[in-house]
Protein backbone atom coordinates (compact mmCIF):
# COMPACT_ATOMS: atom_id res chain seq x y z
CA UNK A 1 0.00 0.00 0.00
CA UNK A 2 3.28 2.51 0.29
CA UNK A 3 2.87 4.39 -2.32
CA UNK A 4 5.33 7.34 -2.90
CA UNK A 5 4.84 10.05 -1.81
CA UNK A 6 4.46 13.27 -4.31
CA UNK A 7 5.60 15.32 -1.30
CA UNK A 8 5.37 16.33 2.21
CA UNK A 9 3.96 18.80 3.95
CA UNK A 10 4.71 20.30 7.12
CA UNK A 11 1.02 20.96 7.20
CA UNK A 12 -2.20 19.70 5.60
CA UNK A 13 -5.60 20.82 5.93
CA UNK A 14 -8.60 19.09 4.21
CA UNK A 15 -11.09 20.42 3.56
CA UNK A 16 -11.82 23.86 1.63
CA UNK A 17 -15.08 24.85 3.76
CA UNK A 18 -14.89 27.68 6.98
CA UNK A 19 -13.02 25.56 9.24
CA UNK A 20 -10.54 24.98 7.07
CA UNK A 21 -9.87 27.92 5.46
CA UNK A 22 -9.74 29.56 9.16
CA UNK A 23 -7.37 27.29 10.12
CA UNK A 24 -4.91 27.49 7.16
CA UNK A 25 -5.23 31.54 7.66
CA UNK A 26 -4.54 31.30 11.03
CA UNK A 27 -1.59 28.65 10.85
CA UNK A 28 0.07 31.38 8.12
CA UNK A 29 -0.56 34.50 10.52
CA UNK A 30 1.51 32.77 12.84
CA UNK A 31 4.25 30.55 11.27
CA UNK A 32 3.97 32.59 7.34
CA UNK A 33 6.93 30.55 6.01
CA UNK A 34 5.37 27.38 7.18
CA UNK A 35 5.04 24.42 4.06
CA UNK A 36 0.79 24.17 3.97
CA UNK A 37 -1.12 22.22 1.60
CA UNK A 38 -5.01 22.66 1.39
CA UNK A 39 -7.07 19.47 0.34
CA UNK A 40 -9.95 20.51 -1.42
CA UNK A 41 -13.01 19.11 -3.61
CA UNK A 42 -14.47 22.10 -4.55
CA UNK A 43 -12.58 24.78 -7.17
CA UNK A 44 -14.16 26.96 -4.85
CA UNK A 45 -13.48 28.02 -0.74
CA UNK A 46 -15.52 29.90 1.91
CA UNK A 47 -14.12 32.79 3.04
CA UNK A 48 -15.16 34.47 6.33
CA UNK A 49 -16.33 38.53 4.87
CA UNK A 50 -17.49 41.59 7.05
CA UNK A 51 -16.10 40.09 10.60
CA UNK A 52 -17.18 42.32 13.53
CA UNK A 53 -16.85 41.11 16.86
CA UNK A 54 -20.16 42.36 18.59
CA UNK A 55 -19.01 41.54 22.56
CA UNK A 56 -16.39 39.36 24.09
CA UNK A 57 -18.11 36.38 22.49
CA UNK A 58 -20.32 37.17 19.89
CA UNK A 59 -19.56 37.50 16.34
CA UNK A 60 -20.89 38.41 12.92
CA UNK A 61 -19.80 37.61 9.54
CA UNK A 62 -20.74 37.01 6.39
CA UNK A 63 -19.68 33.85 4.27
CA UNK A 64 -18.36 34.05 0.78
CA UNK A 65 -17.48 31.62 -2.33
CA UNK A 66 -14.09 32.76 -3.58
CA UNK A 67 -11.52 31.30 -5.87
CA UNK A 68 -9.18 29.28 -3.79
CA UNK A 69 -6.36 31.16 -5.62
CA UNK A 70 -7.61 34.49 -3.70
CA UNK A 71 -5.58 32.56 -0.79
CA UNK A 72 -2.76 31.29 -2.87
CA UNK A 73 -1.92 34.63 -3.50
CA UNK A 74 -2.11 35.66 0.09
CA UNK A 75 0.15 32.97 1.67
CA UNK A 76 3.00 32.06 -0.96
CA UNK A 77 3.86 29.09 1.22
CA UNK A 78 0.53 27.58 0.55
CA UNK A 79 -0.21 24.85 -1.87
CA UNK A 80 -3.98 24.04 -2.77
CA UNK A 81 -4.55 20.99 -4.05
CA UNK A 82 -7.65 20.41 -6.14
CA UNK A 83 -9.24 16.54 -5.05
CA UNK A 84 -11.26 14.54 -3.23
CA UNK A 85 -9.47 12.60 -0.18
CA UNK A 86 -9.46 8.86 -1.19
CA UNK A 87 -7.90 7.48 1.96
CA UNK A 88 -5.73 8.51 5.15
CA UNK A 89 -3.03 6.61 6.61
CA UNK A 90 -2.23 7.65 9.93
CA UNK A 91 0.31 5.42 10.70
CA UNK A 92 2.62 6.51 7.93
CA UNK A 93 1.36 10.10 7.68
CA UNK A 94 -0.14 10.37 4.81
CA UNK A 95 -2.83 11.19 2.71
CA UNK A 96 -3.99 9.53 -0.72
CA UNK A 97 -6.52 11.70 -3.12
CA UNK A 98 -8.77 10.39 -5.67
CA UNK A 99 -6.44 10.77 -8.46
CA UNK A 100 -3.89 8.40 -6.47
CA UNK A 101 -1.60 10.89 -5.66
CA UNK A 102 0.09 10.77 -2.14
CA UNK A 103 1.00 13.40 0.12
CA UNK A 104 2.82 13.32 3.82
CA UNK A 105 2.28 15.36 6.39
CA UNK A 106 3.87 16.31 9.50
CA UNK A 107 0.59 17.46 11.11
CA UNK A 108 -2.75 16.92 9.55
CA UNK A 109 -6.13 18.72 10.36
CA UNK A 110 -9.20 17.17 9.11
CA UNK A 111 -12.37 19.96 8.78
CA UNK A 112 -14.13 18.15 5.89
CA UNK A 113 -17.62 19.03 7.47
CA UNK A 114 -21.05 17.56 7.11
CA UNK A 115 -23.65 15.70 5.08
CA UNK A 116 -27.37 16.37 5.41
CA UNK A 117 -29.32 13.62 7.16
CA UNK A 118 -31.07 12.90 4.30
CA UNK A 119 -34.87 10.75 4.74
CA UNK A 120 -34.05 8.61 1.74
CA UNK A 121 -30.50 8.53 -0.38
CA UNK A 122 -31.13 8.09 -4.12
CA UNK A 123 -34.74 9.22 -4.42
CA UNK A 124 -35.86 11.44 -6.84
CA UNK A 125 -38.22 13.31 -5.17
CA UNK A 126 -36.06 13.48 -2.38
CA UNK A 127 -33.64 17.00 -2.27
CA UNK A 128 -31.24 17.66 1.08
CA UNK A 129 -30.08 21.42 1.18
CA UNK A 130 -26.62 21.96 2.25
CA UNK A 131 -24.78 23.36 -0.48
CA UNK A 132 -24.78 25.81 -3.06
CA UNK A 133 -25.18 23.03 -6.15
CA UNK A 134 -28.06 21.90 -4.22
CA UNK A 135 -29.74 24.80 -3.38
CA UNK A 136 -29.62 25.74 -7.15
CA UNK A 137 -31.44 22.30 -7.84
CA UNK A 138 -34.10 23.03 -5.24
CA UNK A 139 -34.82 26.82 -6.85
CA UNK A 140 -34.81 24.72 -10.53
CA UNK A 141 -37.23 22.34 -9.19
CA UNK A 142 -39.43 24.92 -7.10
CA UNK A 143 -39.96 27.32 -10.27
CA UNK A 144 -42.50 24.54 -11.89
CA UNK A 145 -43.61 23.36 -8.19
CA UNK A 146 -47.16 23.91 -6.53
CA UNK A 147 -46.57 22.04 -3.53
CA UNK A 148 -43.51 20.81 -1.39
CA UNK A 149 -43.54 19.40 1.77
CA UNK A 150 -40.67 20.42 4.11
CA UNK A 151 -39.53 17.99 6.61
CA UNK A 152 -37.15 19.03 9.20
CA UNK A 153 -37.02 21.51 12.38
CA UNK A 154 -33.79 23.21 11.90
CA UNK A 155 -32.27 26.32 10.74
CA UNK A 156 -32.35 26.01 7.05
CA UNK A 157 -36.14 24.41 7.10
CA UNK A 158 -37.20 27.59 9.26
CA UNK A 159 -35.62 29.64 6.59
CA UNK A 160 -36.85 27.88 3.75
CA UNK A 161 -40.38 28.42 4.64
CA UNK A 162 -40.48 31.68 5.03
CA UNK A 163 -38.65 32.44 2.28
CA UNK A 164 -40.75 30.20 -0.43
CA UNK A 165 -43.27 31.90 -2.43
CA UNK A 166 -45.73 30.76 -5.05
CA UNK A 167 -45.72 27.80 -3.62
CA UNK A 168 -48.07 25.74 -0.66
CA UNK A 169 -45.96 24.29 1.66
CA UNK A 170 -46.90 21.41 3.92
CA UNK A 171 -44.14 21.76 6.97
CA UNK A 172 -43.42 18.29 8.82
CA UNK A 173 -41.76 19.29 11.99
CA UNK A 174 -41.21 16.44 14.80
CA UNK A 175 -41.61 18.50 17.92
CA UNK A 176 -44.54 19.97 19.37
CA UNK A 177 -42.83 24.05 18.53
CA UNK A 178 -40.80 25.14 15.00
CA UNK A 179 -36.98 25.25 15.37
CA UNK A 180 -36.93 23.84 18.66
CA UNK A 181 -33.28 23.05 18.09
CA UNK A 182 -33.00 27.25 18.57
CA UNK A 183 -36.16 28.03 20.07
CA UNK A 184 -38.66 26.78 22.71
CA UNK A 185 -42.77 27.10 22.06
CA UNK A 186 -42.63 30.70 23.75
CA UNK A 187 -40.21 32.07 21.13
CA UNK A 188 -42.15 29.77 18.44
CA UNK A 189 -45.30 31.24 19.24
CA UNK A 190 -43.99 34.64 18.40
CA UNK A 191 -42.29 33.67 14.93
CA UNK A 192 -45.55 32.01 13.57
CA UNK A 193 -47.92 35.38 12.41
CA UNK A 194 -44.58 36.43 10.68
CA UNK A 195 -45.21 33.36 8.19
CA UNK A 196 -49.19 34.72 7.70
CA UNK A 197 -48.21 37.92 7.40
CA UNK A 198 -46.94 38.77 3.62
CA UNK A 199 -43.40 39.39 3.46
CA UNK A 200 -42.51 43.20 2.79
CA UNK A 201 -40.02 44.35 0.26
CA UNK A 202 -37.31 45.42 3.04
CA UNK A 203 -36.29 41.94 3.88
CA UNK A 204 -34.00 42.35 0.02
CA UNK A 205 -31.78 44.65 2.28
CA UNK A 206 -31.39 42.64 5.30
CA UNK A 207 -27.85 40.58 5.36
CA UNK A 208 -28.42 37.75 7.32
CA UNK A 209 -25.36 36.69 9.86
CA UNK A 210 -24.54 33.79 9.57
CA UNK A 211 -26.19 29.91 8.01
CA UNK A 212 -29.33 31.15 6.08
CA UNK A 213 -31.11 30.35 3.10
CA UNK A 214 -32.30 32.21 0.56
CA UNK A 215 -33.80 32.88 -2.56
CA UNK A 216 -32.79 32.07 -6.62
CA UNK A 217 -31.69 34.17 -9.24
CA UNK A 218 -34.64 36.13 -11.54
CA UNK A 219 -35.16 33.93 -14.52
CA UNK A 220 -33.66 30.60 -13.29
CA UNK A 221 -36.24 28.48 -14.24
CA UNK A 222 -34.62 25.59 -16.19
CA UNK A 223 -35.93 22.40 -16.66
CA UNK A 224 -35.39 20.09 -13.19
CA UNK A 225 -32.76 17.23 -14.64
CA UNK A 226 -33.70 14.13 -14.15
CA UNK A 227 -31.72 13.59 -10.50
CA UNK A 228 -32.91 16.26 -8.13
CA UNK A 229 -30.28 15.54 -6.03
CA UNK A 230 -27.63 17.35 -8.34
CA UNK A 231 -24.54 15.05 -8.16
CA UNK A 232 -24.88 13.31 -4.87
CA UNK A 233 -23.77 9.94 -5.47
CA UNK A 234 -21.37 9.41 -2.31
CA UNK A 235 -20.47 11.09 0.94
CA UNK A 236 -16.99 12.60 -1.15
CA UNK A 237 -18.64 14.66 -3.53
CA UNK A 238 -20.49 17.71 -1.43
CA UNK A 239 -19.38 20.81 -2.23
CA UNK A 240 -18.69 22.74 1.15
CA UNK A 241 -21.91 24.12 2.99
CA UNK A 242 -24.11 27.20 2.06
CA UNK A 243 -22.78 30.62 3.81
CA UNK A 244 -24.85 32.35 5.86
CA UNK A 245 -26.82 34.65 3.11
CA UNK A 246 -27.12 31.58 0.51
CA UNK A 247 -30.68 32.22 -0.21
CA UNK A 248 -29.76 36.12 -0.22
CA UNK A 249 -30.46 37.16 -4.45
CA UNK A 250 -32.29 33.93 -4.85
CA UNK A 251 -35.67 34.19 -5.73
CA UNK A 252 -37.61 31.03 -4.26
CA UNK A 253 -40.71 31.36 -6.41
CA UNK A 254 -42.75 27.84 -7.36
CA UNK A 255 -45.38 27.94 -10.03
CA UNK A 256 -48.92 29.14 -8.60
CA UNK A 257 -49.62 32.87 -8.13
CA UNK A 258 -50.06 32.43 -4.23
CA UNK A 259 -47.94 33.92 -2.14
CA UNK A 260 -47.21 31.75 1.18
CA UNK A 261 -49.29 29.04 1.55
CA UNK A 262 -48.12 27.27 4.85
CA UNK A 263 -49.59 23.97 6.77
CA UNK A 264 -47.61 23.07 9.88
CA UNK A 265 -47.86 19.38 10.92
CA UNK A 266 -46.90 18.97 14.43
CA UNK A 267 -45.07 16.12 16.04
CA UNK A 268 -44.79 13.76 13.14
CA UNK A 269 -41.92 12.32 11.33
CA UNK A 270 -42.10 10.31 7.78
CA UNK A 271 -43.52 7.16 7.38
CA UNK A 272 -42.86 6.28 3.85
CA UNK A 273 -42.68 7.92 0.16
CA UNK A 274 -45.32 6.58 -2.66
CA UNK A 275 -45.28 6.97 -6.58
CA UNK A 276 -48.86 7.76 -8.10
CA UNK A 277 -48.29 4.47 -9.66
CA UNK A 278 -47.56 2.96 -6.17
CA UNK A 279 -50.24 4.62 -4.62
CA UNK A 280 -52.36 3.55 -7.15
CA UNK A 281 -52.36 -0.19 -7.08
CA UNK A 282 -52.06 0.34 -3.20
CA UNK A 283 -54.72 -1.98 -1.34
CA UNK A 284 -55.14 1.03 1.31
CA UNK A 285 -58.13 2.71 -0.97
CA UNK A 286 -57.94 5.40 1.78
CA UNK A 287 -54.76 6.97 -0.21
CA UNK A 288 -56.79 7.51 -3.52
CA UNK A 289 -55.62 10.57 -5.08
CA UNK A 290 -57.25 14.33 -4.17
CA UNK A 291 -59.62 14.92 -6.35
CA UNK A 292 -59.02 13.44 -9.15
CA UNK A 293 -55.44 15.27 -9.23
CA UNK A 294 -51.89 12.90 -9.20
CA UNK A 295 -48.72 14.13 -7.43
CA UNK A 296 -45.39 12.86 -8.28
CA UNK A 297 -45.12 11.94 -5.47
CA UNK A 298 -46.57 11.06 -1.90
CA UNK A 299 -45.10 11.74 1.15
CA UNK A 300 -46.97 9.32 4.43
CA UNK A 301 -46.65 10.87 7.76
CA UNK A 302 -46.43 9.24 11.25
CA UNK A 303 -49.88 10.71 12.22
CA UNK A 304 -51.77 8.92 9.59
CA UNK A 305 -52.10 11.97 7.17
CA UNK A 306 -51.06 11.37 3.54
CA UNK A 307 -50.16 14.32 1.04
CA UNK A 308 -48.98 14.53 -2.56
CA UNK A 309 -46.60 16.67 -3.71
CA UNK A 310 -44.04 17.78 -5.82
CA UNK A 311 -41.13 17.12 -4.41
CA UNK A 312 -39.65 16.54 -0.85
CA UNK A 313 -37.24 18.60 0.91
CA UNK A 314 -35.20 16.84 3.62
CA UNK A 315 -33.79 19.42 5.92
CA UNK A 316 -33.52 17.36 9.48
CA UNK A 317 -29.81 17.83 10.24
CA UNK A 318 -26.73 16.57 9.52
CA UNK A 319 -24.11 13.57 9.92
CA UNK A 320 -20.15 14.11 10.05
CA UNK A 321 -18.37 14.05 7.33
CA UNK A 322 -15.65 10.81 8.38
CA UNK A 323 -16.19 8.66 5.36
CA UNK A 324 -12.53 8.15 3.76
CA UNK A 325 -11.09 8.75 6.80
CA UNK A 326 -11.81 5.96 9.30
CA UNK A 327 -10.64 2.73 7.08
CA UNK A 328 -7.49 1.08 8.60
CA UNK A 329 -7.11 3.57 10.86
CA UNK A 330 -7.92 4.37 14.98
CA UNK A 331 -10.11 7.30 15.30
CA UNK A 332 -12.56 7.33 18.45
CA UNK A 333 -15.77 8.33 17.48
CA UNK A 334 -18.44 10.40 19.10
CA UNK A 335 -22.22 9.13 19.59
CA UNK A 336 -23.22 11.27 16.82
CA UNK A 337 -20.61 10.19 14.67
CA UNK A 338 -18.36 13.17 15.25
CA UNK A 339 -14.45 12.63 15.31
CA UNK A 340 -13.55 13.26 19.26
CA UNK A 341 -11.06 16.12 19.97
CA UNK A 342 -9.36 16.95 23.37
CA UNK A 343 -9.40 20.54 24.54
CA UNK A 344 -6.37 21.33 21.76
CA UNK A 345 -8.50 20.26 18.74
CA UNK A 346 -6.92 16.62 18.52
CA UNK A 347 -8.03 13.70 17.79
CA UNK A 348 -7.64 9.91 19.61
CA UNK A 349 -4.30 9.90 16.06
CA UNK A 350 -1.49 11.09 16.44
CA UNK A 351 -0.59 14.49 14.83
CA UNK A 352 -4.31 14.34 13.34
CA UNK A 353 -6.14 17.58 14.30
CA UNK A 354 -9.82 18.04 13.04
CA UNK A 355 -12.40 20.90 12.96
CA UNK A 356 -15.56 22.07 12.34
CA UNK A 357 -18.80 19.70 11.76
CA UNK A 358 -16.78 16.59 11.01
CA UNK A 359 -15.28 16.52 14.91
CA UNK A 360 -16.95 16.58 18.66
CA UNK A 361 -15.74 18.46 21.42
CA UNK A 362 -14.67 15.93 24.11
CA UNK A 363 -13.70 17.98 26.70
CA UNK A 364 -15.34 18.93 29.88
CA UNK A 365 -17.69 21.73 28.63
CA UNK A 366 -17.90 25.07 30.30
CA UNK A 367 -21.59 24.40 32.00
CA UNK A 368 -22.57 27.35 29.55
CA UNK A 369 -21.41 26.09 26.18
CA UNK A 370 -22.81 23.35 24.08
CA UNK A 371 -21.68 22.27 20.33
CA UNK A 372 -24.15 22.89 17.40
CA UNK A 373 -22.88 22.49 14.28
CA UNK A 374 -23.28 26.13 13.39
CA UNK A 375 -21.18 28.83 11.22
CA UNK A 376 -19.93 30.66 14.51
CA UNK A 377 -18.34 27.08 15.38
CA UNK A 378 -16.77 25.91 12.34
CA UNK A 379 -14.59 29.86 12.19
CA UNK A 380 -14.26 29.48 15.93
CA UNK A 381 -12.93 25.91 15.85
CA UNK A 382 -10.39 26.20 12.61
CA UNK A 383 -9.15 29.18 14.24
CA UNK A 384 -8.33 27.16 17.51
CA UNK A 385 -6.97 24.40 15.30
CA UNK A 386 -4.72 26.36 13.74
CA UNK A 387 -3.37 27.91 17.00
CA UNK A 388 -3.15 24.89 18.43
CA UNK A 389 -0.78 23.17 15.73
CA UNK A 390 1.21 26.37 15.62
CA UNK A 391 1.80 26.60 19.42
CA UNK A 392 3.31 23.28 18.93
CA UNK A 393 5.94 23.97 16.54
CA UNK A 394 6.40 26.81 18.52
CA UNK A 395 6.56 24.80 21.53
CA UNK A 396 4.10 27.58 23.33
CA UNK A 397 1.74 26.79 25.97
CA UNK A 398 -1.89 27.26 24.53
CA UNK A 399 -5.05 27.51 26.75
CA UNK A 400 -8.55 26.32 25.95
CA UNK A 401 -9.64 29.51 23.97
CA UNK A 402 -12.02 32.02 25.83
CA UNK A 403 -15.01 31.24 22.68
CA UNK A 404 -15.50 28.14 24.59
CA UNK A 405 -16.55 29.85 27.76
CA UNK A 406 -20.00 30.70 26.61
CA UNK A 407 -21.95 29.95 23.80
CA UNK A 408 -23.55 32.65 21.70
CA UNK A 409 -24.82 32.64 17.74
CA UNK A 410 -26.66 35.47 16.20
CA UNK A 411 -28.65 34.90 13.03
CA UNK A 412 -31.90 35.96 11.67
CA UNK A 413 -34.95 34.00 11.12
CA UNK A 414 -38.25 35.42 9.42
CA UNK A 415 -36.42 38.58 9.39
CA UNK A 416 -35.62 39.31 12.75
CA UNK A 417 -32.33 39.26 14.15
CA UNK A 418 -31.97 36.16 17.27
CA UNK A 419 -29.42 35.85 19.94
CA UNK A 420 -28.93 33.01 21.53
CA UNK A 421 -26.87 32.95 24.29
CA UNK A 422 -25.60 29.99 26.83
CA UNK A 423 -28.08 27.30 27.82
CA UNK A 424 -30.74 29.44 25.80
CA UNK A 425 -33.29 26.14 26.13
CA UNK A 426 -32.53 25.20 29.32
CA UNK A 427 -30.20 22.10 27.59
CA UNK A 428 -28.94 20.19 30.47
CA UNK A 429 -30.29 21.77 33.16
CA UNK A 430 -33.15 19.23 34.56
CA UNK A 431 -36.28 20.78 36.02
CA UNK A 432 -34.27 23.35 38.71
CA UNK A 433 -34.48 26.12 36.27
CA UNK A 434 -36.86 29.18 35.88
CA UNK A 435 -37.93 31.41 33.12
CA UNK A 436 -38.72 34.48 32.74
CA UNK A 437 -40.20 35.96 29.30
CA UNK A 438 -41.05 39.24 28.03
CA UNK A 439 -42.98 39.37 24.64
CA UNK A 440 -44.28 42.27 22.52
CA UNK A 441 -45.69 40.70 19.57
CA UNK A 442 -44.78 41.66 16.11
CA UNK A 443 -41.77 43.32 18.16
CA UNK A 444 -39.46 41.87 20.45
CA UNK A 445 -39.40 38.12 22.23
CA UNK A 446 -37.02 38.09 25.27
CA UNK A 447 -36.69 35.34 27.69
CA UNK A 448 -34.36 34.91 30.61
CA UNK A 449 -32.95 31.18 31.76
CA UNK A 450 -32.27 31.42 35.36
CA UNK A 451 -30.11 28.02 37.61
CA UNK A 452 -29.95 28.94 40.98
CA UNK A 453 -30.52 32.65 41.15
CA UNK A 454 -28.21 33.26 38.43
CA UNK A 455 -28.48 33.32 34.77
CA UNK A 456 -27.28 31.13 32.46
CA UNK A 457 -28.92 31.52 28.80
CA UNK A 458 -31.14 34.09 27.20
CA UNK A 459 -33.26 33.77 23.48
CA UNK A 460 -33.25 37.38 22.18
CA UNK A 461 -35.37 37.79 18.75
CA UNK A 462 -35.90 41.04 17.66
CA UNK A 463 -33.83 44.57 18.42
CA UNK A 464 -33.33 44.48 21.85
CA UNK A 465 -30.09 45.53 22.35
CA UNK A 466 -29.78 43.55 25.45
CA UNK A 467 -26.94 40.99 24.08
CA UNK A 468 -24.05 42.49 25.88
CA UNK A 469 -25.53 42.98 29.13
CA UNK A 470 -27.22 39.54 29.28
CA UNK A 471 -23.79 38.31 27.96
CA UNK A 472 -22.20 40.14 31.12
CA UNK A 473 -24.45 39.02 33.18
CA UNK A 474 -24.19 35.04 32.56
CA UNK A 475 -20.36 35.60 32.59
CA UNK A 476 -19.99 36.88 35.76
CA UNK A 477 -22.51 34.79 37.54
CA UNK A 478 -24.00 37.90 39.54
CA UNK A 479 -26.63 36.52 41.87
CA UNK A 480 -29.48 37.66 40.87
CA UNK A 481 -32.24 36.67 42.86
CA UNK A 482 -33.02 40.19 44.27
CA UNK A 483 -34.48 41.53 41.38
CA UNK A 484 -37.00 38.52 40.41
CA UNK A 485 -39.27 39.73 37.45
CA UNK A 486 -37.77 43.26 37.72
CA UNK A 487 -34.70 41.84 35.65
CA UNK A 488 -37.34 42.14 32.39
CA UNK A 489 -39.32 44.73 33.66
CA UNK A 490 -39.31 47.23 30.52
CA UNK A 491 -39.00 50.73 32.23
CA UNK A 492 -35.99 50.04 33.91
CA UNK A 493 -32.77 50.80 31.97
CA UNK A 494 -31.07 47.31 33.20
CA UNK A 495 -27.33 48.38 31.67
CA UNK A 496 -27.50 51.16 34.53
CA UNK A 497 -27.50 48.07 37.14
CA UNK A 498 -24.94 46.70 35.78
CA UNK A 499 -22.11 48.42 34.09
């Protein structure tokens, strides 16, 4: 199996998506003569554009496609290499790509991502959202649809809805609330007469921090090829996830002249997929076509309802992206699939560092962070990486960085801008915990998670410029108690308590 090797690195980093892109830049910054190679599928890499640093722990940024030569040309001593990994051998350090070539490496850092979860691989009807190919598929497909039913409960199948038009949409969410991976039924509650309400012309202007997804160009309305699924034949082949304003300039317009049709369908998950033909010579008469009219397809749910449809989008999540990299080699692995890392980004290999989606924090967690597989993350993790591996050949001490501390994401769903902050749904905390809300509808949703007197997340939607004191306040672990309800009380200015 030695084959030679075309070269060695002193670094490599695969994978051409934020986390690895951060961590390249960040390996350069610090060591700019160092030898770095860049693994990457896609012609293409995300760049993090329009950083600001809001508070000590949030951040905002945009995320762009760029050439990967816009990097080449900033760090000489880089090398991008232009394939898919084939296979990884740990043991002699080195890395084989689909075209059979072979490269060493002193230190390796793996950030090759995620996958969507899809509900069924290789059907049709059947379109996952994750990158930009695919969310070009979805707006082809869309333009000549009438009805789609959206499965899923996360951040790009809250987006999706509200940013369809033309279009009914039957929404399949598994929990009792929307986006209850971000939300609880409180905040929920407040979203929902957004998606009645027609959408204004301002939301063009709005950038959206962070993982979004938006709408398709004017005039793409090509035929749908026959795959829907764009070229998703294996794990390898995903182009590197949508940036944060990926439906931004997209027009998501299906074929009828209404504009938001929306059905929610609560607590259910899917039960199986028909053809008209199937559903046709199906002894169950009950699923006899609506009136008269045949779908392409039909989508069964868990509570016994059964709808035709266009087309099926399957946004429910992700899986990490580990495919070539576990044969013949020693990786631990995570429950949810995740490469484990220690508290310096490596994993259970030696000299093998990994980022991003594709790896799972296996540390002892600050009690007010938690991982999602969010854009915040992937920068703030490649970043780390790439500290981490330079502190080594610099033979520095490194700490576990301060992003860690606390967890915070800001993003914007149905047009307003959401801060989440900490243990913003309680996560972890057992019944002992007490909430506080404050809600102006159509305006502002607040709501306070307190443990123990002290507070330790907060769900922001809307402008409430209360981020950096809530963010102060869970930090320092101020005791609280004294103030009960007062803390939301709207007439008092609560920065002048605490400066």
């Amino acid at each position: 199996m030695a084959h030679k090797k075309e070269k060695t690195f002193q670094f490599v980093i695969v994978g051409g998506g934020i986390a690895g892109v951060t961590c390249v830049e960040q390996l350069l910054s610090q060591i700019p003569s160092a030898d770095v190679a860049l693994i990457t599928a896609s012609p293409h890499i995300k760049a993090v554009t329009n950083y600001k640093q809001v508070s000590k722990t949030l951040e905002k940024f945009d995320v762009e496609e760029r050439p990967s030569s816009v990097l080449e040309e900033k760090f000489p001593s880089l090398t991008v290499i232009h394939s898919a990994v084939k296979s990884l051998h740990t043991q002699a350090h080195s890395v084989e790509t689909a075209d059979g070539l072979v490269f060493g490496y002193e230190k390796l850092c793996i950030c090759s991502g995620s996958r969507p979860k899809l509900l069924i691989y290789d059907n049709p009807y059947v379109l996952g959202i994750r990158d930009t190919d695919s969310a070009q598929a979805f707006q082809k497909c869309l333009s000549k649809a009438k009805r789609i039913v959206i499965v899923g409960n996360g951040g790009i199948a809250l987006e999706l809805v509200y940013e369809v038009e033309g279009c009914e949409v039957i929404w399949a969410v598994k929990d009792k609330a929307i986006g209850n991976t971000f939300f609880d039924a409180g905040a929920a509650e407040f979203l929902i007469p957004s998606l009645e309400a027609d959408k204004t012309e301002s939301t063009a202007s709005c950038k959206r921090p962070r993982y979004t997804t938006e709408e398709p160009a004017p005039g793409a309305s090509q035929t749908a090829d026959k795959n829907l699924q764009g070229h998703d034949s294996g794990p390898t082949e995903f182009g590197s996830a949508l940036g944060p304003d990926w439906h931004e300039g997209i027009v998501f317009r299906g074929a009828e002249q209404v504009s938001r049709r929306v059905t929610m369908e609560y607590q259910c998950e899917v039960e199986k997929l028909f053809t008209s033909e199937e559903l046709l010579n199906s002894p169950q008469q009950t699923l006899k076509p609506e009136n008269g009219q045949s779908w392409p397809v039909y989508i069964q749910l868990t509570n016994g309802k059964t709808f035709g449809c266009d087309f099926v989008v399957s946004a429910t999540g992700v899986v990490p992206n580990t495919e070539p990299f576990l044969h013949g080699n020693n990786f631990e692995l995570a429950d949810d699939g995740g490469l484990q890392v220690d508290d310096h980004m490596m994993t259970t290999e030696p000299d093998v560092y990994a980022a991003g989606d594709v790896c799972t924090a296996c540390w002892e967690h600050s009690p007010l962070w938690q991982q999602m597989r969010l854009w915040t993350q992937a920068r703030q993790m490649g970043w780390y990486a790439g500290r981490c591996m330079a502190a080594y050949v610099l033979s520095e001490p490194i700490e576990l960085d301060f992003c860690f501390e606390l967890f915070s994401h800001i993003t914007k769903f149905f047009n307003y801008k959401v801060v989440l902050l900490g243990k913003f749904n309680g996560q972890g905390l057992g019944p002992n915990h007490e909430l506080l809300v404050r809600c102006t509808k159509g305006q502002e949703y607040v709501k306070v998670v307190l443990s123990g007197g002290k507070m330790v997340g907060a769900v922001l939607i809307g402008e409430t410029d209360l981020e950096e004191t809530f963010e102060n306040l869970i930090l320092n672990q101020m005791d609280l108690t004294m103030y009960g309800e007062e803390l939301l009380n709207p007439n008092i200015d609560i920065e002048d308590y605490f400066d």
